[in-house]
Protein backbone atom coordinates (compact mmCIF):
# COMPACT_ATOMS: atom_id res chain seq x y z
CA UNK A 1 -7.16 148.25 -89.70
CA UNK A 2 -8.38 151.19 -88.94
CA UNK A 3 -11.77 152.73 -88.94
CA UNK A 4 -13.63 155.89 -88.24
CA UNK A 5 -17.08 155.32 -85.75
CA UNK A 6 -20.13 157.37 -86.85
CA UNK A 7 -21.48 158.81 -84.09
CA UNK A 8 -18.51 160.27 -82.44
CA UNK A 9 -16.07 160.69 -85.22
CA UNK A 10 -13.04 158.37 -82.83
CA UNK A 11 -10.88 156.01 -84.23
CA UNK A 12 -11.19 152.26 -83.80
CA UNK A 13 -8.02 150.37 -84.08
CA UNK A 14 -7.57 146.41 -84.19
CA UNK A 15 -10.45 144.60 -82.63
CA UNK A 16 -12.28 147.15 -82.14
CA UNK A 17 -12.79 148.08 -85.64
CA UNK A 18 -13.76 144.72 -86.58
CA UNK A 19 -16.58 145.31 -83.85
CA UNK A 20 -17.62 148.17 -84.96
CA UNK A 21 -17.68 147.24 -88.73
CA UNK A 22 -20.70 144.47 -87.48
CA UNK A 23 -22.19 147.22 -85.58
CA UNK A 24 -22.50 149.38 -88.79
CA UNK A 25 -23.52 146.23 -90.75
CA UNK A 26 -26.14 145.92 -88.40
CA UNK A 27 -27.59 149.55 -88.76
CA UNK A 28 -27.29 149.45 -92.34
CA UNK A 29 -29.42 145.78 -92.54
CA UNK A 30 -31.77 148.04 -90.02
CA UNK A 31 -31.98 150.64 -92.77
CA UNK A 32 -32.62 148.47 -95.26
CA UNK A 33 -35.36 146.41 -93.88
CA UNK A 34 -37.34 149.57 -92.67
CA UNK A 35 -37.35 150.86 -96.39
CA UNK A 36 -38.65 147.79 -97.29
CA UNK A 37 -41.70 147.76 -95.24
CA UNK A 38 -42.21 151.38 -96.40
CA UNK A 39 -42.34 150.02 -99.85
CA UNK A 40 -44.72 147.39 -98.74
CA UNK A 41 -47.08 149.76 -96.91
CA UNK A 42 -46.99 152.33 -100.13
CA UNK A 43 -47.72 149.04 -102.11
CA UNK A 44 -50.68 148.03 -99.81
CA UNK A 45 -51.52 151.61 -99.98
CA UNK A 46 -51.98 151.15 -103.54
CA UNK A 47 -54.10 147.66 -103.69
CA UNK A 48 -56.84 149.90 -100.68
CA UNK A 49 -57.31 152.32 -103.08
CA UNK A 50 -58.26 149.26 -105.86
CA UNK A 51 -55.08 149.30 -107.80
CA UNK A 52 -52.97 146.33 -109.23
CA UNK A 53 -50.48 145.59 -106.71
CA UNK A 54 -46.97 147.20 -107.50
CA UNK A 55 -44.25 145.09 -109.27
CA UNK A 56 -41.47 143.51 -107.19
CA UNK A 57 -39.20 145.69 -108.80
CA UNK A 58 -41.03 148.84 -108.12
CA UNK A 59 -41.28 147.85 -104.66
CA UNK A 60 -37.35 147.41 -104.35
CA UNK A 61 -37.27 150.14 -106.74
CA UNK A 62 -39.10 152.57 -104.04
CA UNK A 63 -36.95 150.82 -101.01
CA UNK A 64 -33.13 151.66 -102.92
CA UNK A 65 -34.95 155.60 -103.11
CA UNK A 66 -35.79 155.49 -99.54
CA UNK A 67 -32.28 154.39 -98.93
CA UNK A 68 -30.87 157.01 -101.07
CA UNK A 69 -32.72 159.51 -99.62
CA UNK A 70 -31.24 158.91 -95.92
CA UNK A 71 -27.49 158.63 -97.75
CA UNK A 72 -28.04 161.81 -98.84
CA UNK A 73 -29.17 163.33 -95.31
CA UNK A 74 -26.73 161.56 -93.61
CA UNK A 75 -24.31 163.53 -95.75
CA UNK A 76 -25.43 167.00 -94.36
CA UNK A 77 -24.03 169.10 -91.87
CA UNK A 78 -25.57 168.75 -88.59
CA UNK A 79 -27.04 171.95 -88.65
CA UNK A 80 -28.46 171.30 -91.95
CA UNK A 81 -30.07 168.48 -90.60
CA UNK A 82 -31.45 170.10 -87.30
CA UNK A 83 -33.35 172.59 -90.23
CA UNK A 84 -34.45 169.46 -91.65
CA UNK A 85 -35.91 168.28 -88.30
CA UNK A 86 -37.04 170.90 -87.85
CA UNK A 87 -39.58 170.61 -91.13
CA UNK A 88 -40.27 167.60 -89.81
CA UNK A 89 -42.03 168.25 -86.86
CA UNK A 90 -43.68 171.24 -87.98
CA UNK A 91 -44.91 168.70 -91.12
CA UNK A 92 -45.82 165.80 -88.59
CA UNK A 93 -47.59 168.24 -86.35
CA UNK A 94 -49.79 169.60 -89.47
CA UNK A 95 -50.44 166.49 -90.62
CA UNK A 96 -52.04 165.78 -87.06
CA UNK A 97 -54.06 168.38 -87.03
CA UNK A 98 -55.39 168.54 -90.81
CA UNK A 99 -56.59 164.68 -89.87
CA UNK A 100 -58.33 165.92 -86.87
CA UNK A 101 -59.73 168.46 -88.60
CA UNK A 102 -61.18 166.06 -91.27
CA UNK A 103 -62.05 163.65 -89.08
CA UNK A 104 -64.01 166.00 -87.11
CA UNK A 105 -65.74 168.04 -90.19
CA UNK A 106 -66.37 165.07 -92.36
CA UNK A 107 -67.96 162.71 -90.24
CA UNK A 108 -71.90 162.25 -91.05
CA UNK A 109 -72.93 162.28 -86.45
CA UNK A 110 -70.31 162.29 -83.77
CA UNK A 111 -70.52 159.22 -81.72
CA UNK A 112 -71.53 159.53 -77.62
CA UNK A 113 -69.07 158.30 -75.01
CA UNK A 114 -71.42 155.93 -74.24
CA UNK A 115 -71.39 154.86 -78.01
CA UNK A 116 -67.65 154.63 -77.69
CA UNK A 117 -66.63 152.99 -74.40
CA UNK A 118 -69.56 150.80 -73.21
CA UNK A 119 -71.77 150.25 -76.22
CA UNK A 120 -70.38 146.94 -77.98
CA UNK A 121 -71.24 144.07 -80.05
CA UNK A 122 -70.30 141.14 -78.50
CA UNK A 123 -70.36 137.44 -80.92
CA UNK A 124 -68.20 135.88 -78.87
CA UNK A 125 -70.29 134.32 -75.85
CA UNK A 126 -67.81 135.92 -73.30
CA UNK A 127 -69.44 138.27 -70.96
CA UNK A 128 -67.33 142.00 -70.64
CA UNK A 129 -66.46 142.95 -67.11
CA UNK A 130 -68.68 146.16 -67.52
């Protein structure tokens, strides 16, 4: 048996394959579980904004997408993918700023840095340190 590693492109032969085909199970069960919380954080998501909760099958539904989606960029060249990184970051990067932004524009009185790091409600009966 013979079988082709991903990251490297080398061959494994005998043993090693068999290794390596648990080690690819593994990523794959990786994939597959971190689409499925994305479906269950679009899904909560969903009941925030007062919706019915999304159907089991839509939630697998959007987790076999997710999956598709990284089948399909896994199929690219890699300098397709470095472009694709590349939107990425400028995207994430955006993102942080347009939430600053908002954050920072919207907000009805800007709280103090006393507000913020010293000024606390405290129900517990434990005394802070400060």
């Amino acid at each position: 048996m013979v079988q082709i590693e991903d990251p490297d492109g080398t061959l494994q032969v005998g043993k090693q394959s068999n290794r390596q085909s648990i080690y690819d199970l593994k990523h794959v069960a990786g994939d597959v579980a971190f689409a499925s919380g994305f479906a269950t954080i679009i899904n909560a998501a969903i009941i925030l904004e007062g919706k019915d909760s999304l159907s089991t099958g839509a939630q697998v539904g959007i987790g076999i997408g997710i999956c598709f989606v990284w089948a399909v960029q896994n199929a690219l060249r890699i300098d397709q993918q470095g472009w694709l990184n590349n939107f990425a970051v400028i995207f994430q990067l955006g993102s942080a700023v347009i939430i600053v932004v908002v954050l920072l524009s919207m907000a009805p009185e800007r709280a103090t840095a006393h507000d913020v790091f010293t000024s606390t409600y405290n129900g517990t009966g434990f005394s802070f340190p400060y």
